[in-house]
Protein backbone atom coordinates (compact mmCIF):
# COMPACT_ATOMS: atom_id res chain seq x y z
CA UNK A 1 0.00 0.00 0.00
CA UNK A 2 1.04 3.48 -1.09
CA UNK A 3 2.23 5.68 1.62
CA UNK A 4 -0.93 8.05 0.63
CA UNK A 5 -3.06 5.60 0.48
CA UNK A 6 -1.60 4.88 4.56
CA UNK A 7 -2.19 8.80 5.29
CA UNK A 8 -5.71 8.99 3.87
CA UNK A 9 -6.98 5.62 5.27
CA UNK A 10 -5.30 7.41 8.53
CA UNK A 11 -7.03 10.53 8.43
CA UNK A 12 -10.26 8.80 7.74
CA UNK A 13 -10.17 6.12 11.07
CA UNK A 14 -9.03 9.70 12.82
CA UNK A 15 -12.50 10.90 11.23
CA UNK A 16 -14.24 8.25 12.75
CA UNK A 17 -12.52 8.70 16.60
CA UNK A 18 -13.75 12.33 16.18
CA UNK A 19 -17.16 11.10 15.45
CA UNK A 20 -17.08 8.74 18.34
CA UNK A 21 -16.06 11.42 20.76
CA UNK A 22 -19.38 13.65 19.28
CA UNK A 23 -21.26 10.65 19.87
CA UNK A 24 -20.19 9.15 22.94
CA UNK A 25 -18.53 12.45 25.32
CA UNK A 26 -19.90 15.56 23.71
CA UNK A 27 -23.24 13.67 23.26
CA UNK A 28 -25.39 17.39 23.94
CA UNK A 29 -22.57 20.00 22.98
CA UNK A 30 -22.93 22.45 20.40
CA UNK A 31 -20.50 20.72 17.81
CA UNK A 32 -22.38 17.71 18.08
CA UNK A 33 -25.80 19.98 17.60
CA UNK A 34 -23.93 21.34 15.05
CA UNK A 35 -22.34 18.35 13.00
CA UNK A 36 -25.55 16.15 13.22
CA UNK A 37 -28.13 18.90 12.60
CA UNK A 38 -29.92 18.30 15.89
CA UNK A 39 -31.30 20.60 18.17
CA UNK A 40 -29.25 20.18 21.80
CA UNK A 41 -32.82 19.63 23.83
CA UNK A 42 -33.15 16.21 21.56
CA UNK A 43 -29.76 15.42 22.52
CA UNK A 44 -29.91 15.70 25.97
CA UNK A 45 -32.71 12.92 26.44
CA UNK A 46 -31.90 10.07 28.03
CA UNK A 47 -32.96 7.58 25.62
CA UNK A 48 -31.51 9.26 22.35
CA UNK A 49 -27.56 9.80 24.28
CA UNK A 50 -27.95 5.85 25.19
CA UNK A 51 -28.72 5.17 20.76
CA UNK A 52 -25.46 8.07 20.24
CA UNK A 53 -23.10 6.30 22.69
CA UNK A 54 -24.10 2.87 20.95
CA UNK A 55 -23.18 4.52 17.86
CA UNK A 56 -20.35 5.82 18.97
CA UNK A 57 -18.80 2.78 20.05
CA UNK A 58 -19.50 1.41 16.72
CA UNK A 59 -17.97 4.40 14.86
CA UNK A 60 -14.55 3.85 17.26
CA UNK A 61 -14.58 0.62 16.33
CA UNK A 62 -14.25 1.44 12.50
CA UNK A 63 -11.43 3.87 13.81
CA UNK A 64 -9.77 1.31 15.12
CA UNK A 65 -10.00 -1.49 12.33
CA UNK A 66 -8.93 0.81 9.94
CA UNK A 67 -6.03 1.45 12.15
CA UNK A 68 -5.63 -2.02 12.35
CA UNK A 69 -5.68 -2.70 8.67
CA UNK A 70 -3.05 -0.25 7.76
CA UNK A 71 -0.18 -0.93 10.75
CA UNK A 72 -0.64 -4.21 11.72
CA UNK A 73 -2.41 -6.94 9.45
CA UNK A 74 -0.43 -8.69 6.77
CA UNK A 75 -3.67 -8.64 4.32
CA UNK A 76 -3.51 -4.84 4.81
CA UNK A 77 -4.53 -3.70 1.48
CA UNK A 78 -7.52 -5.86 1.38
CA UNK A 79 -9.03 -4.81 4.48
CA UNK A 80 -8.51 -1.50 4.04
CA UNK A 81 -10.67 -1.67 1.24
CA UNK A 82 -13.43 -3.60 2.93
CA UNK A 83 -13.62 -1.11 5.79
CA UNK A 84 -13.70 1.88 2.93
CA UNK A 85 -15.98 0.23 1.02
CA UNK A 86 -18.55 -0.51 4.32
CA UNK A 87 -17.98 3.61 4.77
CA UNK A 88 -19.06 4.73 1.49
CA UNK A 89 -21.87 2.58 1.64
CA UNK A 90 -23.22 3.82 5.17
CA UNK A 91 -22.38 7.11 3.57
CA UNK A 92 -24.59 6.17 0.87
CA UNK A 93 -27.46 5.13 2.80
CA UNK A 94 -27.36 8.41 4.98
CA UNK A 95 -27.11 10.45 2.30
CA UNK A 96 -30.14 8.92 0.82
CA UNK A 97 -32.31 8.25 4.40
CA UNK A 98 -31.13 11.50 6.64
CA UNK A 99 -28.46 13.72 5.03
CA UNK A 100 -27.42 14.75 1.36
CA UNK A 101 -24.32 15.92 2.78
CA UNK A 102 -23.79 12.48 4.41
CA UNK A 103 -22.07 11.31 0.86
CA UNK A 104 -19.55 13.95 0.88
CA UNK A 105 -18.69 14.74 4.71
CA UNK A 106 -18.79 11.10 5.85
CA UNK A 107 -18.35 9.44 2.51
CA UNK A 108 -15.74 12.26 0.64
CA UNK A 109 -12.26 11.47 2.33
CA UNK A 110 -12.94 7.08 2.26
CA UNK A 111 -13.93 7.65 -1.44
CA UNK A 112 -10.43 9.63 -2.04
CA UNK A 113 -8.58 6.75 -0.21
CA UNK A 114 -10.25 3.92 -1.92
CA UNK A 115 -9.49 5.47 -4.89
CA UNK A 116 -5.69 6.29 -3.81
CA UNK A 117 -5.62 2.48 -3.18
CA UNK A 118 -5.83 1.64 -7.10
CA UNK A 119 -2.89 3.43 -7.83
């Protein structure tokens, strides 16, 4: 794997460790308001910060596989691609079910890395 296609892939598990943080320790800030398009008094009940923190965890995890793919597994180039791939098509799916933007601020930077990993 290309050392760009290492930095994107990097930048885009650091991506999903910023989401977790939204999701799981700023649950009712203002960035998280702000980045998810939701008022702060929906955020702050108890019932919708239990389905973020779930979410969260799940959006870590991602973090950390693509971490994982890129440093330490010897099939490295093949996972990354199966973690970008699962990205784009959550990205996909949002973009079609909540968000527009979803394709491009969720989807935009594992769609640049997949496609770095071609080349």
């Amino acid at each position: 794997m290309s050392i760009l296609s290492m930095v994107l892939t990097t930048l885009v598990a650091l991506e999903f460790f910023y989401i977790m943080y939204l999701e799981t320790i700023a649950t009712t800030s203002t960035a998280t308001s702000r980045v998810f398009n939701l008022p702060q008094d929906e955020l702050k009940k108890k019932s919708f910060k239990v389905l973020m923190k779930n979410q969260g965890i799940y959006n870590g995890l991602i973090g950390l596989g693509l971490l994982y793919s890129v440093y330490l597994s010897t099939a490295s180039l093949e996972l990354v691609r199966v973690f970008l791939v699962y990205i784009i098509i959550v990205a996909i799916y949002g973009s079609m079910t909540s968000d527009k933007k979803i394709i491009v601020t969720q989807g935009g930077l594992a769609i640049i890395a997949l496609v770095s990993t071609v080349f």
